[in-house]
Protein backbone atom coordinates (compact mmCIF):
# COMPACT_ATOMS: atom_id res chain seq x y z
CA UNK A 1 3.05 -36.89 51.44
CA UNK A 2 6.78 -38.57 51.42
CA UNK A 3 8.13 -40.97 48.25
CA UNK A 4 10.14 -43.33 50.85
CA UNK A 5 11.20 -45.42 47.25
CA UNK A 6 11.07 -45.53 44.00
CA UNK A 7 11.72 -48.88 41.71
CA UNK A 8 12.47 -48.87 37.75
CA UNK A 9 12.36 -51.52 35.29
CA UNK A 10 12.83 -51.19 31.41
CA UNK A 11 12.28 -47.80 32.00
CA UNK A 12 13.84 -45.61 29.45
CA UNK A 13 17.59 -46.06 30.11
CA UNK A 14 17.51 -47.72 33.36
CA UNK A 15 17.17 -51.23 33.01
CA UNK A 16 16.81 -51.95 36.76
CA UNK A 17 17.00 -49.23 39.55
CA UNK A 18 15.65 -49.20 42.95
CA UNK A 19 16.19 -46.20 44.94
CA UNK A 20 15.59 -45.60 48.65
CA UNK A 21 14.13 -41.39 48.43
CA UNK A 22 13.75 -40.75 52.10
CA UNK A 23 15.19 -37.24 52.48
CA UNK A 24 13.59 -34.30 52.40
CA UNK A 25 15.60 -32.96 49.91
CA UNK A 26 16.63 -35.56 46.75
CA UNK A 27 19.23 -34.13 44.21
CA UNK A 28 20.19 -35.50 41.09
CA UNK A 29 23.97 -34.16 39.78
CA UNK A 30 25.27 -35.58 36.75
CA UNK A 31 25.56 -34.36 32.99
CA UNK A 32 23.32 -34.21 30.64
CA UNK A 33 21.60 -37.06 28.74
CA UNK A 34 22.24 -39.81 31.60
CA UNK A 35 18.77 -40.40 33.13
CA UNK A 36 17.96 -37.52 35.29
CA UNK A 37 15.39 -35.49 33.86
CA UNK A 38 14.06 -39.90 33.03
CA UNK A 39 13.52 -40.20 36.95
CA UNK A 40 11.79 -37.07 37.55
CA UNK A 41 9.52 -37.99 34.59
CA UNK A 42 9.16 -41.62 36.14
CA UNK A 43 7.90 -40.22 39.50
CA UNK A 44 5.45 -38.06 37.05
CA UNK A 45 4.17 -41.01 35.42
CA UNK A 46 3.50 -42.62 38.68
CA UNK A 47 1.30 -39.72 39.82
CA UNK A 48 -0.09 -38.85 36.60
CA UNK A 49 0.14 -42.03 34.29
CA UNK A 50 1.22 -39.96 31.38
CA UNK A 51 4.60 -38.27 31.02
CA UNK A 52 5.18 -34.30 30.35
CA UNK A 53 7.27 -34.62 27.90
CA UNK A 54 5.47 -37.15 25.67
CA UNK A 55 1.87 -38.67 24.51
CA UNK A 56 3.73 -41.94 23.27
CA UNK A 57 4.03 -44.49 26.34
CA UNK A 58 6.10 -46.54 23.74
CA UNK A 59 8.90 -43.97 24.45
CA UNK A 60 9.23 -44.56 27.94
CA UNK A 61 9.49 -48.52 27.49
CA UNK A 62 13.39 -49.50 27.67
CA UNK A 63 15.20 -50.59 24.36
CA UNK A 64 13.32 -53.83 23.20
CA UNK A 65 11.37 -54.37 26.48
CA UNK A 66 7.85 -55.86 26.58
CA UNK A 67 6.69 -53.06 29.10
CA UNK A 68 8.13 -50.72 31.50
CA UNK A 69 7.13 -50.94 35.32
CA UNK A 70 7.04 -48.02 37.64
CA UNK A 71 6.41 -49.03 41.68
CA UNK A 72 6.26 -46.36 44.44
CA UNK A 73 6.30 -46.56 48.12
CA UNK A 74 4.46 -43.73 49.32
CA UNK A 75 3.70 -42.42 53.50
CA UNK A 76 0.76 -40.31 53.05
CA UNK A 77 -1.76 -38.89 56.15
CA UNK A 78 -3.65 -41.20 56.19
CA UNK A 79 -1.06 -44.22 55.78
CA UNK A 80 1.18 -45.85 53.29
CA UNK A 81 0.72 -47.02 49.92
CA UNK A 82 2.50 -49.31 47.76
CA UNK A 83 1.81 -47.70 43.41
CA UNK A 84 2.27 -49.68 40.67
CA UNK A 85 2.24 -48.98 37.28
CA UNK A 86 3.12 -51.01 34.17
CA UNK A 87 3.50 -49.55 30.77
CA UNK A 88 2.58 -51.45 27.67
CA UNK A 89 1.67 -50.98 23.97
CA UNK A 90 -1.32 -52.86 24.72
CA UNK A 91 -2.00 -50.00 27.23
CA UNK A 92 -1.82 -49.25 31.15
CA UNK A 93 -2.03 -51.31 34.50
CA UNK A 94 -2.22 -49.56 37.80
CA UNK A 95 -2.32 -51.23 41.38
CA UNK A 96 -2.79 -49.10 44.83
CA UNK A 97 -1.51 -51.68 47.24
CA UNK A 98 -2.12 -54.59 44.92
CA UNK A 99 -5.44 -54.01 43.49
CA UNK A 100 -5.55 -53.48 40.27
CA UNK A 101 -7.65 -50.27 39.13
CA UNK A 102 -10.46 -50.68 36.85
CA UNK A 103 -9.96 -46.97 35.70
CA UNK A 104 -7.03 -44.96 35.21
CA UNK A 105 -8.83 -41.98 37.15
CA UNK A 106 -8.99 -43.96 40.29
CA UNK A 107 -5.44 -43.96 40.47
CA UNK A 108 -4.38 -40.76 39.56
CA UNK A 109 -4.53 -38.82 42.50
CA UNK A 110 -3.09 -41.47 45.40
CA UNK A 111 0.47 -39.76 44.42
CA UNK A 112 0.56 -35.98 43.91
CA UNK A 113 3.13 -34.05 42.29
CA UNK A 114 4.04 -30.60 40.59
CA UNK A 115 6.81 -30.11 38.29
CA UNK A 116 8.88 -27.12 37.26
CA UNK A 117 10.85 -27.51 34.29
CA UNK A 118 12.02 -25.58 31.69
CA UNK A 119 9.42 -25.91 28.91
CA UNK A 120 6.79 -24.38 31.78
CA UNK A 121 7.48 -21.28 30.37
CA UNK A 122 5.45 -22.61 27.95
CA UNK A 123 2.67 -22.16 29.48
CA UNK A 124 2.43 -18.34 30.05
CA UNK A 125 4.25 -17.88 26.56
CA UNK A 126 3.24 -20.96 24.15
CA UNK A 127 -0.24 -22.38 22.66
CA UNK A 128 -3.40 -22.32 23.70
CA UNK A 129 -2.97 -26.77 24.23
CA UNK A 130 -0.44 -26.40 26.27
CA UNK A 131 -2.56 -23.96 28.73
CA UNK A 132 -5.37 -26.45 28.53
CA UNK A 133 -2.57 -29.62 29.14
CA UNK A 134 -1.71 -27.86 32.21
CA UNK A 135 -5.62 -26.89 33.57
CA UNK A 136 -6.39 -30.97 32.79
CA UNK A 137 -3.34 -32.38 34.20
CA UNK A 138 -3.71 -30.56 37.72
CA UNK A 139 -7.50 -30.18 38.13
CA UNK A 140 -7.34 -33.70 37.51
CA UNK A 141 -5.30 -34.55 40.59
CA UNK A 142 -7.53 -32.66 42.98
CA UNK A 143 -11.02 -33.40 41.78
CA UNK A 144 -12.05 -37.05 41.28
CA UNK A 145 -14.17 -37.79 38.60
CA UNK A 146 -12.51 -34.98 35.94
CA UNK A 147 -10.27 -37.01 33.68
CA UNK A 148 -12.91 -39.23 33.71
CA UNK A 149 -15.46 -36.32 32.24
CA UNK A 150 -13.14 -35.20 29.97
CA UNK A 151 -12.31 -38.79 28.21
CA UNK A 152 -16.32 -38.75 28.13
CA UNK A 153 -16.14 -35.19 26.54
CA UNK A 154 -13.21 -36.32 23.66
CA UNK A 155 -15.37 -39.23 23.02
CA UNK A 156 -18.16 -37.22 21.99
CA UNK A 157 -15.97 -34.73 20.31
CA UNK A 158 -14.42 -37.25 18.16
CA UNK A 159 -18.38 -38.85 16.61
CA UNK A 160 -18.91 -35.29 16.46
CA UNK A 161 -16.58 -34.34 14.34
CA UNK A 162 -16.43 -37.33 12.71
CA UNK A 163 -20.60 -36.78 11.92
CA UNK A 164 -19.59 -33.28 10.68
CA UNK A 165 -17.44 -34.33 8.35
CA UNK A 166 -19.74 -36.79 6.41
CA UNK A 167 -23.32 -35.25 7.17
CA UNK A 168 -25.56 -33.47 5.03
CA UNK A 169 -28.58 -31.23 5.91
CA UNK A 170 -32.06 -33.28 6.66
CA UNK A 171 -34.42 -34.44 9.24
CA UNK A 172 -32.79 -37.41 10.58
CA UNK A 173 -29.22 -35.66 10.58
CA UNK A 174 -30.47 -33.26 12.43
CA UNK A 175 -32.26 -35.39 15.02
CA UNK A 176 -28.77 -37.11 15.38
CA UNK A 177 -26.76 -33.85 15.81
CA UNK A 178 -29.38 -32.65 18.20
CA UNK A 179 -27.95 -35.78 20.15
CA UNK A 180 -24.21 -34.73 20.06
CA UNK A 181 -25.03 -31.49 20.77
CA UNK A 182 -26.54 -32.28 23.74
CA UNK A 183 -23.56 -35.25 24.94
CA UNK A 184 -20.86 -32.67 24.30
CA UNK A 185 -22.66 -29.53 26.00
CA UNK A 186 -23.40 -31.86 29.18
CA UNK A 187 -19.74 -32.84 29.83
CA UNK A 188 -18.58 -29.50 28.52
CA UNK A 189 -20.42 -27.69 31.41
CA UNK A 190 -19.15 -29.86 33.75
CA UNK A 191 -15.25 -29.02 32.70
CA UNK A 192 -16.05 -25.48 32.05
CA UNK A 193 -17.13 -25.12 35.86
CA UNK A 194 -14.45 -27.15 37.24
CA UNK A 195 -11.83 -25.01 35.39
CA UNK A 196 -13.39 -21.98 36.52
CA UNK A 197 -13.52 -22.83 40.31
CA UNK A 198 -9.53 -23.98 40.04
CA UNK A 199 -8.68 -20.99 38.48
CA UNK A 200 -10.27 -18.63 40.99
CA UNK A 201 -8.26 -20.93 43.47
CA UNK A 202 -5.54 -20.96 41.63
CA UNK A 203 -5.38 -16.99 41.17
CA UNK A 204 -5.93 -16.74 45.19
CA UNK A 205 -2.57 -18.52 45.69
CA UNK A 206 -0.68 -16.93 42.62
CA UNK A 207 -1.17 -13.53 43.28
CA UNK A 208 0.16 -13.51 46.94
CA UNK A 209 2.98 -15.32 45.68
CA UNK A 210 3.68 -13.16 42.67
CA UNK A 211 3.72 -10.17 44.92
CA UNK A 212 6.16 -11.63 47.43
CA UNK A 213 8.54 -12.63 44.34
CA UNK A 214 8.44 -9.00 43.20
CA UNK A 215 8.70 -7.03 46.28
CA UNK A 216 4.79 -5.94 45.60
CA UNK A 217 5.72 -4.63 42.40
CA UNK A 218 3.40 -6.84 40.15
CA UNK A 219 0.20 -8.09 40.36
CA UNK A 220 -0.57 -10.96 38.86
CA UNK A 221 -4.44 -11.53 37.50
CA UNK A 222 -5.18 -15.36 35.74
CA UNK A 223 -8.23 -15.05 33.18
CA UNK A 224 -10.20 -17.95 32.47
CA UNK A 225 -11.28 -17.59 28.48
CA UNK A 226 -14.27 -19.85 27.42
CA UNK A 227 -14.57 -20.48 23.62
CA UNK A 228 -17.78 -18.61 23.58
CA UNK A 229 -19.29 -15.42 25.92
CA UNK A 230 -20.58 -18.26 28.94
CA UNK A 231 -21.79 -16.73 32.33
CA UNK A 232 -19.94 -19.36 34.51
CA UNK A 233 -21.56 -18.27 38.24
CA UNK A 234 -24.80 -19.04 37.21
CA UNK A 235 -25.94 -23.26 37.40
CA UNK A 236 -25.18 -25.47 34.92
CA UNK A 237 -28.62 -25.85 33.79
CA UNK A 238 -28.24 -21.69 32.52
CA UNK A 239 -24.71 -22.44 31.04
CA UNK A 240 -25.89 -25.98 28.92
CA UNK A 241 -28.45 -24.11 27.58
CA UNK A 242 -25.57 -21.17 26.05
CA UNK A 243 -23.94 -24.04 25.09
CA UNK A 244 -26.83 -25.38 23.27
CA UNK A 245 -28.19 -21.79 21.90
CA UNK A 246 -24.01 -21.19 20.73
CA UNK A 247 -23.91 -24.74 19.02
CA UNK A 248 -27.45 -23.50 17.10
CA UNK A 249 -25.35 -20.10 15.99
CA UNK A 250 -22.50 -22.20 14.34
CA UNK A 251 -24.00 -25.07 13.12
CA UNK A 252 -23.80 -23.87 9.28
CA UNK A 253 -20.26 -23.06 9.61
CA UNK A 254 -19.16 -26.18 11.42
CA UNK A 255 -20.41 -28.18 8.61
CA UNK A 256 -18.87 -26.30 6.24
CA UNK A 257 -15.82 -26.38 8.05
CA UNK A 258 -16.62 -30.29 9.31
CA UNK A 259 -14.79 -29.77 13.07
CA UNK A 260 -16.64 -28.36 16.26
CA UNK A 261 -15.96 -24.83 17.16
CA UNK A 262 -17.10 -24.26 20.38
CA UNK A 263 -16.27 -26.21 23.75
CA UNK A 264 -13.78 -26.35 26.19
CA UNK A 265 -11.36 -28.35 23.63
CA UNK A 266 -11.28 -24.60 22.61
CA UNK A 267 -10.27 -22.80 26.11
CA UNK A 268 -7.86 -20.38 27.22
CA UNK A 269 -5.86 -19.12 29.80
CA UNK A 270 -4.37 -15.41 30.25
CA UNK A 271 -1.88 -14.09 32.02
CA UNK A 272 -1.83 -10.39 33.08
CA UNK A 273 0.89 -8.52 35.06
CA UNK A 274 -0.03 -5.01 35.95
CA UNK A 275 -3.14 -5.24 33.62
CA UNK A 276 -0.95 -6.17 30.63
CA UNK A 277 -0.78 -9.44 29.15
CA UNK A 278 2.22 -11.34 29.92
CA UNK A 279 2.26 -13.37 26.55
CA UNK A 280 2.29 -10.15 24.53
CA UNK A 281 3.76 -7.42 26.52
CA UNK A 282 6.20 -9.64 29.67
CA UNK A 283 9.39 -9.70 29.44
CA UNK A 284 11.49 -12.87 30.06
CA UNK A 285 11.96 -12.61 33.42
CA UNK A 286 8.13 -11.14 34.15
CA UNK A 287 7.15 -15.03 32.15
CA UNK A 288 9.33 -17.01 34.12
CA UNK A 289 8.67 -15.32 37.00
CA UNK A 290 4.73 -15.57 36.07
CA UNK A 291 5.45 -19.32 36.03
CA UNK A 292 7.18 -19.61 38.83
CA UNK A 293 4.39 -18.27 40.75
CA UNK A 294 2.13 -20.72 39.16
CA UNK A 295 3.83 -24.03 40.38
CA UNK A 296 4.33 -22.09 43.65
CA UNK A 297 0.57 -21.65 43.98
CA UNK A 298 -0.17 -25.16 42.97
CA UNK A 299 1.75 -26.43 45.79
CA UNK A 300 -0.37 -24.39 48.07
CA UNK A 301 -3.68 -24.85 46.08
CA UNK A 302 -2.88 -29.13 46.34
CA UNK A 303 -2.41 -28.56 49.83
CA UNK A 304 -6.07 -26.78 50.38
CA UNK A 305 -7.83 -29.20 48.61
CA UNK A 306 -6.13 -32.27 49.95
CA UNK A 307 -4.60 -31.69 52.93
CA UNK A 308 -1.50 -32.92 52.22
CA UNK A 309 1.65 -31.35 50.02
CA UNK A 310 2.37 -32.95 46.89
CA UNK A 311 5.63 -33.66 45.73
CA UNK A 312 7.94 -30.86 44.12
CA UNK A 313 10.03 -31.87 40.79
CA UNK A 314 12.34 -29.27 39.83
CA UNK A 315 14.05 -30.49 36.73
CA UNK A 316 17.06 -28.07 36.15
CA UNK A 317 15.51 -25.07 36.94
CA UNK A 318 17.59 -23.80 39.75
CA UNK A 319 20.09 -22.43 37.36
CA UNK A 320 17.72 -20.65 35.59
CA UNK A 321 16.29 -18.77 38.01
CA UNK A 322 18.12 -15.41 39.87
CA UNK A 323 19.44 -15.63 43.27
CA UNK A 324 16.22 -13.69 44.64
CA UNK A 325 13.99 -16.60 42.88
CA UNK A 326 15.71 -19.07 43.94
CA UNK A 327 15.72 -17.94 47.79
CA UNK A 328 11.74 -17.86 47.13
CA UNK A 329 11.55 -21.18 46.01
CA UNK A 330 13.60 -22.81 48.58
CA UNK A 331 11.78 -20.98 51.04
CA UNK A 332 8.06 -22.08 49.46
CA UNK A 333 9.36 -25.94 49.99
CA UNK A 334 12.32 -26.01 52.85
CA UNK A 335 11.01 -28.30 55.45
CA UNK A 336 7.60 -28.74 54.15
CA UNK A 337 7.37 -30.17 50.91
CA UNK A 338 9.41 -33.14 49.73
CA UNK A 339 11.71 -32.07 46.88
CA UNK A 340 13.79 -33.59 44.13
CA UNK A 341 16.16 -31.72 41.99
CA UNK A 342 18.11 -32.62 38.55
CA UNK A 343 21.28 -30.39 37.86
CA UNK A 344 24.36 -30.56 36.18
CA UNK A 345 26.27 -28.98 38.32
CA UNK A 346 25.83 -27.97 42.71
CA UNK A 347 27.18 -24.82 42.28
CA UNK A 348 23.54 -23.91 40.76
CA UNK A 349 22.23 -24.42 43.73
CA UNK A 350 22.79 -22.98 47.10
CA UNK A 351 22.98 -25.59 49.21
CA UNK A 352 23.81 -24.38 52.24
CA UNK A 353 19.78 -23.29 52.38
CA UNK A 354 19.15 -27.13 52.25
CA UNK A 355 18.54 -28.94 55.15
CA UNK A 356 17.98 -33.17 55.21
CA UNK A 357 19.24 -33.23 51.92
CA UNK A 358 21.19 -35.74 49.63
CA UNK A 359 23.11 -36.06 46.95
CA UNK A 360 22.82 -38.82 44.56
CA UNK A 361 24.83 -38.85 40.98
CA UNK A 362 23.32 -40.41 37.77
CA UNK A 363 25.54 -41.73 35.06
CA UNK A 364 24.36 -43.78 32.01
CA UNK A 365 21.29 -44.99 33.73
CA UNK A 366 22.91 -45.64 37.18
CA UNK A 367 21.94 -43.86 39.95
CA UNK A 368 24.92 -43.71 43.34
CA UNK A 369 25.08 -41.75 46.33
């Protein structure tokens, strides 16, 4: 998979910008606040239709613009595609070659990226949300059909709550919770399996890699944790009925308490190095290093379920990481996966490990090579 180009318009602070992104190896040099880390979250958007550093799509619409317009040119296997995507407060348009898509979830997945920034530490060390942003935004790359389940799921979790919040006990509530109970349980299973199967994949990938990072002196172990005790290798007919039978054993509190308490709004994710958790007991360097290993593996795990390798976004994270890190990532995408890096500075990054690389500077929205 290969971004040959990438156009801009209204977006953020570029006002117009088309870029020709046909090296292996893209960097970005410039200071801070100029519009590099807002090109790396462009190429996001395109892929993903929502930005990782915002839920607002107002945000990413230039000073006073109408709408902001994203358009990719992208060689895949299979051949090349032209992605567009135009940002409104009205909402979202998306075109693959021209045709507009009646869903957002058909077009997610024609581009596919992973980025490592920063604020992915995050997601070994910060909330529970973030964990489950992460599991949602990936899984829903790879497997058709997911985002759409889970906008089917927050539906239903929304009238739910909603119901909670004004019901009171009697026949005909009942009947009609005995309807939401069933809705959310049915989509519920569905996400609880497909997180399950990513995260055995995922784990598969993340452990090899850990080990290599460490010189085999950690092993890495990723723990799916349900909101409630769920059997996930048996069918989904066995785990909508724990749903159902959980839903029954909190009823009287989630009316009290007018929100649902059980589902996979509710999920977690666990990290554990050398059977302790990283959260609680890692160091620093064990959680970036835990992260590292996580974008590393979804590279790989893209790869398996696609057959192509997604793009690689590494917003200034080159000078965070240690010399030995950084040889590992380069390594992981030299030659093999197309790459585009935001810095301040090249002497953060070694580049006489690049090859088919180039340079490109950013200033106040203008982008030169």
């Amino acid at each position: 998979m290969y971004l040959k180009s990438v156009q801009l318009q209204q977006y953020r602070n570029y006002e117009q910008l088309e870029l020709q992104t046909d090296s292996q190896v893209n960097l970005f040099v410039g200071p801070n606040a100029q519009g590099k880390t807002n090109l790396l979250e462009a190429i996001f958007v395109l892929a993903l239709t929502k930005s990782h550093r915002t839920s607002k799509d107002k945000e990413l619409i230039g000073w006073q613009a109408a709408n902001a317009r994203i358009r990719g040119e992208v060689d895949k296997k299979y051949g090349a595609l032209t992605l567009d995507l135009i940002l409104s407060t009205q909402g979202k348009k998306a075109k693959i070659n021209g045709l507009e898509q009646r869903k957002l979830s058909d077009f997610v997945g024609a581009l596919n990226v992973v980025m490592f920034a920063p604020e992915d530490l995050e997601i070994v060390k910060g909330t529970p949300g973030i964990r489950r942003r992460f599991l949602d935004m990936e899984i829903g790359q790879v497997q058709p059909g997911y985002l759409h389940t889970l906008g089917q799921y927050a539906k239903v979790l929304v009238q739910r709550n909603n119901y909670l919040k004004t019901s009171h006990s009697g026949g005909s509530q009942q009947a009609m919770l005995d309807i939401w109970n069933m809705q959310l349980a049915e989509y519920g299973v569905k996400i609880m399996k497909k997180r399950q199967s990513f995260i055995h994949k995922l784990q598969t990938w993340a452990e090899q890699i850990h080990s290599g990072i460490t010189g085999g002196a950690e092993a890495l172990t990723i723990v799916y944790r349900p909101s409630f005790d769920a059997e996930l290798e048996e069918e989904e007919s066995v785990l909508f009925e724990q749903f159902m039978i959980k839903l029954s054993q909190v009823k009287d509190q989630e009316l009290r308490r007018g929100m649902t308490m059980v589902g996979p709004h509710r999920d977690d994710l666990a990290f554990f190095i050398n059977g302790k958790e990283a959260q609680i007991y890692g160091s620093q360097g064990q959680q970036r290093t835990t992260a590292l290993s996580l974008k590393l593996a979804e590279i790989e795990l893209i790869h398996e379920e696609i057959g192509e390798y997604p793009l690689l976004l590494l917003d200034d994270v080159l000078s965070e990481l240690d010399q030995r890190r950084q040889t590992q990532l380069i390594e992981t995408f030299q030659n093999k996966v197309q790459t585009f890096i935001t810095t301040t500075g090249l002497e953060s990054v070694d580049i006489s490990k690049l090859t088919d690389s180039r340079i490109y500077h950013v200033r106040d929205g203008q982008v030169a090579h």
